[in-house]
PDB file of N, CA and C in Angstrom:
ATOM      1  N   UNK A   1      22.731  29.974 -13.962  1.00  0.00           N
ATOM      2  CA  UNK A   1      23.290  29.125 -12.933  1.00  0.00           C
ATOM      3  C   UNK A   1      22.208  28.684 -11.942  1.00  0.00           C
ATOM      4  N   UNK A   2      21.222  29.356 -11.185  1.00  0.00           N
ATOM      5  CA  UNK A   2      20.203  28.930 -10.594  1.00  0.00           C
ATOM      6  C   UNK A   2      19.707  27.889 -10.922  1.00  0.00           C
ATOM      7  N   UNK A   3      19.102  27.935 -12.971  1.00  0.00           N
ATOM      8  CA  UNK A   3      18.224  27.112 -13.379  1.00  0.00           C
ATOM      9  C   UNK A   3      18.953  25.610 -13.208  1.00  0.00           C
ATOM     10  N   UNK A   4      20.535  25.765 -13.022  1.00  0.00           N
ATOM     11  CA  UNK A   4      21.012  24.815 -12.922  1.00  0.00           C
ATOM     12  C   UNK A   4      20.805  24.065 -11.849  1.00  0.00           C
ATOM     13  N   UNK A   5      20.463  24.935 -10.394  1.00  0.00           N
ATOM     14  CA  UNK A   5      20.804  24.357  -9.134  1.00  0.00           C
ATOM     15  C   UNK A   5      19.474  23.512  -8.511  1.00  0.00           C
ATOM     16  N   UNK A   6      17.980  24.144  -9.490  1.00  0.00           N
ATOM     17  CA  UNK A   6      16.730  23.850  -9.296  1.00  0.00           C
ATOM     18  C   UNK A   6      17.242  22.311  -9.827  1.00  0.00           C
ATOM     19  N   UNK A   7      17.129  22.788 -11.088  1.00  0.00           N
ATOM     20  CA  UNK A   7      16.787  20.780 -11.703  1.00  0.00           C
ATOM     21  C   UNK A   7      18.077  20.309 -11.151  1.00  0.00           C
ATOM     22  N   UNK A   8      18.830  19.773 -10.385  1.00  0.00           N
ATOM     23  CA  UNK A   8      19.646  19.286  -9.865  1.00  0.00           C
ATOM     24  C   UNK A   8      18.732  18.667  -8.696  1.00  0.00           C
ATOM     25  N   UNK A   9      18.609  19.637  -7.851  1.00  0.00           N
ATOM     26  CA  UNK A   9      17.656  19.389  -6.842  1.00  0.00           C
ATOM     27  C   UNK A   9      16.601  18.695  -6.956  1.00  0.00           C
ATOM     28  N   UNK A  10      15.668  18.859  -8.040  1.00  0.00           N
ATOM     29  CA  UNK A  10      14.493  18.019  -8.820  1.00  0.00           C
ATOM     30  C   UNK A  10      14.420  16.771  -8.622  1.00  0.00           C
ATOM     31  N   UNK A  11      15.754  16.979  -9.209  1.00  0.00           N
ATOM     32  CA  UNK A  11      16.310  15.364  -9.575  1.00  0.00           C
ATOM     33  C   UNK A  11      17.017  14.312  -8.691  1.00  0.00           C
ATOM     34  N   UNK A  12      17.460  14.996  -7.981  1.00  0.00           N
ATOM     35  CA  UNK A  12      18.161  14.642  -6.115  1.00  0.00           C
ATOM     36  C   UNK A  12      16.787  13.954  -5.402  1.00  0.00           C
ATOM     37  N   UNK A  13      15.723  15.306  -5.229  1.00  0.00           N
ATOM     38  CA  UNK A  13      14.249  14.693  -4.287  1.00  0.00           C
ATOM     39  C   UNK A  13      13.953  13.424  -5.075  1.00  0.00           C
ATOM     40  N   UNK A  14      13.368  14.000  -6.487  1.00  0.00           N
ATOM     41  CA  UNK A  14      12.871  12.614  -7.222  1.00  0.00           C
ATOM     42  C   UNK A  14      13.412  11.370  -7.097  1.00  0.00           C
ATOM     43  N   UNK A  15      14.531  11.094  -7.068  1.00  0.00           N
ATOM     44  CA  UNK A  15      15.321  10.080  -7.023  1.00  0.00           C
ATOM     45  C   UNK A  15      15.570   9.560  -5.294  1.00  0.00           C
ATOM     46  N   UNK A  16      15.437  10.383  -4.283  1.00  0.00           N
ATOM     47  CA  UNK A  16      15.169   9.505  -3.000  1.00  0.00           C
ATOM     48  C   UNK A  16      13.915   9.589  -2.560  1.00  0.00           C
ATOM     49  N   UNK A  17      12.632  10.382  -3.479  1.00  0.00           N
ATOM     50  CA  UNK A  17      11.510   9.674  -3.318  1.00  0.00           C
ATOM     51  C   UNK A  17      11.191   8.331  -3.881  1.00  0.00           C
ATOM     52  N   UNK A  18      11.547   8.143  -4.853  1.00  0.00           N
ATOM     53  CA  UNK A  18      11.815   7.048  -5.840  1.00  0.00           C
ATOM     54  C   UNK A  18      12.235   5.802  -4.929  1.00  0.00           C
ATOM     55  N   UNK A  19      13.864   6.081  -4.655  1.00  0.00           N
ATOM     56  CA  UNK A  19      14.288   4.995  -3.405  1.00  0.00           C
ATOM     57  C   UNK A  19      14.044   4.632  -2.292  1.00  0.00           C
ATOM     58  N   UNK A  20      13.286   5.761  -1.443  1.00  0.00           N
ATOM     59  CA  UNK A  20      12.201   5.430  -0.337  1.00  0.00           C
ATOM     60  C   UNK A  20      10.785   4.877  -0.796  1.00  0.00           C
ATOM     61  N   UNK A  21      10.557   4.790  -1.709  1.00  0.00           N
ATOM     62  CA  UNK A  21       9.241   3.984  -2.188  1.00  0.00           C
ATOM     63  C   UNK A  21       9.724   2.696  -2.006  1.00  0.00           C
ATOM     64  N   UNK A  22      10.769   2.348  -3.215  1.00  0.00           N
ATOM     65  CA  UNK A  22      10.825   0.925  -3.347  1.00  0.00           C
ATOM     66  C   UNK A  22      11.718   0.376  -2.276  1.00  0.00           C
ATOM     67  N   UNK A  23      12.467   0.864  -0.754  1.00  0.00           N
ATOM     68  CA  UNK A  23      13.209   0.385   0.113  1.00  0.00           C
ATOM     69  C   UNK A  23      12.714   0.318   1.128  1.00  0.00           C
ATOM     70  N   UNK A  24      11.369   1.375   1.236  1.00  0.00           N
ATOM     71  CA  UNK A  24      10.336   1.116   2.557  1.00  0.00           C
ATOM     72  C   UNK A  24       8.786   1.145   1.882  1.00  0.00           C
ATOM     73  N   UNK A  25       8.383   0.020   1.656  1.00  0.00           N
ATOM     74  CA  UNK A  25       7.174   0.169   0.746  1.00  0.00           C
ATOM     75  C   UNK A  25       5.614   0.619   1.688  1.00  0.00           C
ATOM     76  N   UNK A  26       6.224   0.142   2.805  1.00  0.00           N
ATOM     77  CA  UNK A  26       5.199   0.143   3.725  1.00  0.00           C
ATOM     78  C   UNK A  26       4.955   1.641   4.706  1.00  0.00           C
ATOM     79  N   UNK A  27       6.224   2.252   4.980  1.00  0.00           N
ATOM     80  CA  UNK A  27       6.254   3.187   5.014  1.00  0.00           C
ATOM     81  C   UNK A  27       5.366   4.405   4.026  1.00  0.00           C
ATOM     82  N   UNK A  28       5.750   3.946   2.885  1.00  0.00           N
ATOM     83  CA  UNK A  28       5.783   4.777   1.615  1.00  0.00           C
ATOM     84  C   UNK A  28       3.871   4.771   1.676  1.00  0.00           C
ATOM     85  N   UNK A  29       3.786   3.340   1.372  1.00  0.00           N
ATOM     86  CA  UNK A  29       2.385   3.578   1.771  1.00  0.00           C
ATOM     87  C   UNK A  29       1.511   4.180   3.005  1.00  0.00           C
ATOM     88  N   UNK A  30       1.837   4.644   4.122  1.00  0.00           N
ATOM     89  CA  UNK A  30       1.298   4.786   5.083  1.00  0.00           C
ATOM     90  C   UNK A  30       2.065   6.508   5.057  1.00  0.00           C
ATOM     91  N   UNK A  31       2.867   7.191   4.291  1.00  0.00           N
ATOM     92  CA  UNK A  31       2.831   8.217   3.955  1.00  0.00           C
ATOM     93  C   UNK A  31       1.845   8.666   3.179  1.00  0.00           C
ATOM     94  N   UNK A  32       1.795   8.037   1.589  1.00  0.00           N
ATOM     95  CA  UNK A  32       0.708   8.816   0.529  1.00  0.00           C
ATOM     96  C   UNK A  32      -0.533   8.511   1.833  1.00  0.00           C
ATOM     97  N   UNK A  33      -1.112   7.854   2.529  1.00  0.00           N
ATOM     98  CA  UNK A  33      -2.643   7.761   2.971  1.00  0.00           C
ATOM     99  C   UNK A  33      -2.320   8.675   3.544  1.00  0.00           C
ATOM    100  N   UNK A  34      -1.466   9.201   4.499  1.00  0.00           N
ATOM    101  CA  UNK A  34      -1.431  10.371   5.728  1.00  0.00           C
ATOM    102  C   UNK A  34      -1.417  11.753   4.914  1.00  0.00           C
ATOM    103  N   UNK A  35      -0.612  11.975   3.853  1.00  0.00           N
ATOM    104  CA  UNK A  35      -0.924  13.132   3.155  1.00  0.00           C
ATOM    105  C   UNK A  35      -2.145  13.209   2.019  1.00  0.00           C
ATOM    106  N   UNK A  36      -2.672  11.876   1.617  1.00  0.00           N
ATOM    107  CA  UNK A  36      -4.408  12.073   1.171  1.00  0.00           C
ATOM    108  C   UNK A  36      -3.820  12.142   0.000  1.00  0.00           C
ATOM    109  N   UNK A  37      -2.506  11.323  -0.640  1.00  0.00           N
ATOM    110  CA  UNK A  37      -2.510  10.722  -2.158  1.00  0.00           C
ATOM    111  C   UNK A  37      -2.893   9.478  -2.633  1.00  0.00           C
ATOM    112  N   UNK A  38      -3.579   8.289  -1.387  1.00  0.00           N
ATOM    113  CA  UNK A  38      -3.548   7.160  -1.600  1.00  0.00           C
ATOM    114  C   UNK A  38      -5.090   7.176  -0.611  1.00  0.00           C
ATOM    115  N   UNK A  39      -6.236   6.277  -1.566  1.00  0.00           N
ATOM    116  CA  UNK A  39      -6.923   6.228  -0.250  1.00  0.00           C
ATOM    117  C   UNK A  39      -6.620   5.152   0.344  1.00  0.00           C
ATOM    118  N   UNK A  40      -7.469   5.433   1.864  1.00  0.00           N
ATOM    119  CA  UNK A  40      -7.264   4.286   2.834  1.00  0.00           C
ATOM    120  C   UNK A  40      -7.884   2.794   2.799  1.00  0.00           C
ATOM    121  N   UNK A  41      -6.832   2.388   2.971  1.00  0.00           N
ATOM    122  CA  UNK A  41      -7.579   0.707   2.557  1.00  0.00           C
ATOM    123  C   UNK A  41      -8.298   0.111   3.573  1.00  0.00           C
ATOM    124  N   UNK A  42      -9.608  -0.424   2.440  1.00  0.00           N
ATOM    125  CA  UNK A  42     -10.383  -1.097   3.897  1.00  0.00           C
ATOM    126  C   UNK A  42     -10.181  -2.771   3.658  1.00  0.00           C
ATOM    127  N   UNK A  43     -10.798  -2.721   4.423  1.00  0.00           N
ATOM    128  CA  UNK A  43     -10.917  -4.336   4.785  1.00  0.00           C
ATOM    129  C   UNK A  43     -12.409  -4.328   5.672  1.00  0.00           C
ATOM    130  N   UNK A  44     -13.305  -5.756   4.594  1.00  0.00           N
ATOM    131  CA  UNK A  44     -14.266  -6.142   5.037  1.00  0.00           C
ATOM    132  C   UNK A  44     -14.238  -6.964   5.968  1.00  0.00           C
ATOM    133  N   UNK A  45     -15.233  -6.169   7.437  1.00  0.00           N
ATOM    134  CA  UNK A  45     -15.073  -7.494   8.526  1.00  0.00           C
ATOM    135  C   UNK A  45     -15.464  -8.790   8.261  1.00  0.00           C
ATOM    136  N   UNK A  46     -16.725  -8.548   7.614  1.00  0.00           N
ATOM    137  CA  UNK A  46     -17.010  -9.818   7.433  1.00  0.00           C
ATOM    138  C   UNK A  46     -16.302 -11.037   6.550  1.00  0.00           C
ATOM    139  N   UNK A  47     -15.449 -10.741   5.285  1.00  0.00           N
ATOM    140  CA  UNK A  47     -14.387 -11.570   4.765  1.00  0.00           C
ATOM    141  C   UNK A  47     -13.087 -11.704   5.387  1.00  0.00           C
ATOM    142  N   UNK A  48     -12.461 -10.996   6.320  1.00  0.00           N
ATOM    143  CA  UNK A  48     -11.243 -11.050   6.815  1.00  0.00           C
ATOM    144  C   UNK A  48     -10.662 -11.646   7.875  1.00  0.00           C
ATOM    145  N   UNK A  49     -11.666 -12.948   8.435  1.00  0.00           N
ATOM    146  CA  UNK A  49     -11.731 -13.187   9.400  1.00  0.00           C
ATOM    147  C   UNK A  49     -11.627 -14.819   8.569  1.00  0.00           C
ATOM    148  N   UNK A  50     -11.046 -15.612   7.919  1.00  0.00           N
ATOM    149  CA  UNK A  50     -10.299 -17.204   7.503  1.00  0.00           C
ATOM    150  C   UNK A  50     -11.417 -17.082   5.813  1.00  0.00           C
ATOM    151  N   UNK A  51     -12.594 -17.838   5.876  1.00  0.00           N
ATOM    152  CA  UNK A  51     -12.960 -18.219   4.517  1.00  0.00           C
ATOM    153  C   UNK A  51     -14.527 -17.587   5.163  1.00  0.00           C
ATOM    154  N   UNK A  52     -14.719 -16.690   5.889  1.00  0.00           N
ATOM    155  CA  UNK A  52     -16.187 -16.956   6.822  1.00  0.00           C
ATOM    156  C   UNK A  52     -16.782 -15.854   6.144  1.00  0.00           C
ATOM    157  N   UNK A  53     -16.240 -15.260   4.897  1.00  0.00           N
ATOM    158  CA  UNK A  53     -17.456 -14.452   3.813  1.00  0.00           C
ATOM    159  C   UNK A  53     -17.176 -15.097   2.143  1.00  0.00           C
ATOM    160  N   UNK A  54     -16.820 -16.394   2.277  1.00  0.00           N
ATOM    161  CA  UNK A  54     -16.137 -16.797   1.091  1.00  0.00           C
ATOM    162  C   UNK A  54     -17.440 -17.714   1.047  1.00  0.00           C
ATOM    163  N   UNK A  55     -18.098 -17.951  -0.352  1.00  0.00           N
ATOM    164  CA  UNK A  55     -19.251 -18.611  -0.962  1.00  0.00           C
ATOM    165  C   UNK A  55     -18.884 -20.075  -0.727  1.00  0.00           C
ATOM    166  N   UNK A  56     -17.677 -20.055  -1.214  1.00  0.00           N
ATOM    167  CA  UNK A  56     -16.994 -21.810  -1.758  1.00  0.00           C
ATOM    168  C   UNK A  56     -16.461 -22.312  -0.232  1.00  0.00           C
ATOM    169  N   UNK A  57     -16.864 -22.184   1.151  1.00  0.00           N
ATOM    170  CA  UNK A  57     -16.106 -22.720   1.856  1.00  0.00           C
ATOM    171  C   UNK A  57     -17.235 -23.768   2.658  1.00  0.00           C
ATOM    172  N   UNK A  58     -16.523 -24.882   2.901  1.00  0.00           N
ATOM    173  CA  UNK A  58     -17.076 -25.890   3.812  1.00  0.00           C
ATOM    174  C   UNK A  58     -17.655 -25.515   5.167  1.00  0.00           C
ATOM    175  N   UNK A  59     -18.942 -25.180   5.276  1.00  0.00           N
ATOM    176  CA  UNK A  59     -19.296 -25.279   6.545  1.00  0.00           C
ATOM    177  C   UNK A  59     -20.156 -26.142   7.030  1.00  0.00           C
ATOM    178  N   UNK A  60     -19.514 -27.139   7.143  1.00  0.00           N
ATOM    179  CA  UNK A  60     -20.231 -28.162   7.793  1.00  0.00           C
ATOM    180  C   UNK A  60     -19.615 -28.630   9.037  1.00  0.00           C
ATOM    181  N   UNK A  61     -18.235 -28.362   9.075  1.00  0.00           N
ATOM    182  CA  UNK A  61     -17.340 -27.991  10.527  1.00  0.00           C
ATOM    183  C   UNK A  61     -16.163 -28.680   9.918  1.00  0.00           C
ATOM    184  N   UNK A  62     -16.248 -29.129   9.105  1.00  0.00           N
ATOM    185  CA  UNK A  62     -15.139 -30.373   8.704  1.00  0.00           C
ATOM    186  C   UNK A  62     -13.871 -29.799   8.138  1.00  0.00           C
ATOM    187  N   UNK A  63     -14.043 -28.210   7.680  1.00  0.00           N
ATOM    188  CA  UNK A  63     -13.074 -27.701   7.189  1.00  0.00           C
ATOM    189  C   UNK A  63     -12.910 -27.504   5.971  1.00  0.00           C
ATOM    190  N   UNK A  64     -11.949 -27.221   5.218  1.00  0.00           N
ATOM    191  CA  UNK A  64     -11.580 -27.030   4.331  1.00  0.00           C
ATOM    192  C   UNK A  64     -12.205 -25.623   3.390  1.00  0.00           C
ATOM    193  N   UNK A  65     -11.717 -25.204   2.225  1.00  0.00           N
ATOM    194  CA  UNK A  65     -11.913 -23.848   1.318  1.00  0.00           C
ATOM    195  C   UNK A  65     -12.130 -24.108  -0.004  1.00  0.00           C
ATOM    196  N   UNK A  66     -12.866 -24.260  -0.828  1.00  0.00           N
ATOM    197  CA  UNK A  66     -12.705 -24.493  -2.131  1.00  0.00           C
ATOM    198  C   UNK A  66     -12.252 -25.443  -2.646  1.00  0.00           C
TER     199      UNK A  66
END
């Protein structure tokens, strides 16, 4: 009867870890980084700022990207 009450339970967590993944994704992500299952995402200063580490972009002032 125990072995019964474990995998029940198993299967209970699994299944609202499961549904908190895909209903708060952002959450979900900013859990795995805080417990050190996901690493932390970077972002390059120098590309993240419009097209201003991008090869293909117009700088001649006139605008435009590729």
């Amino acid at each position: 009867m125990m072995i019964e009450v474990v995998v029940v339970v198993l299967i209970v967590c699994a299944a609202a870890i499961y549904w908190y993944a895909r209903l708060f994704p952002a959450g979900w992500g900013r859990l795995r980084t805080t417990v050190g299952l996901a690493p932390p995402s970077r972002v390059d200063a120098g590309k993240s700022k419009g097209c201003g580490g991008c090869s293909g972009c117009d700088r001649s002032g006139k605008g435009g990207c590729h």
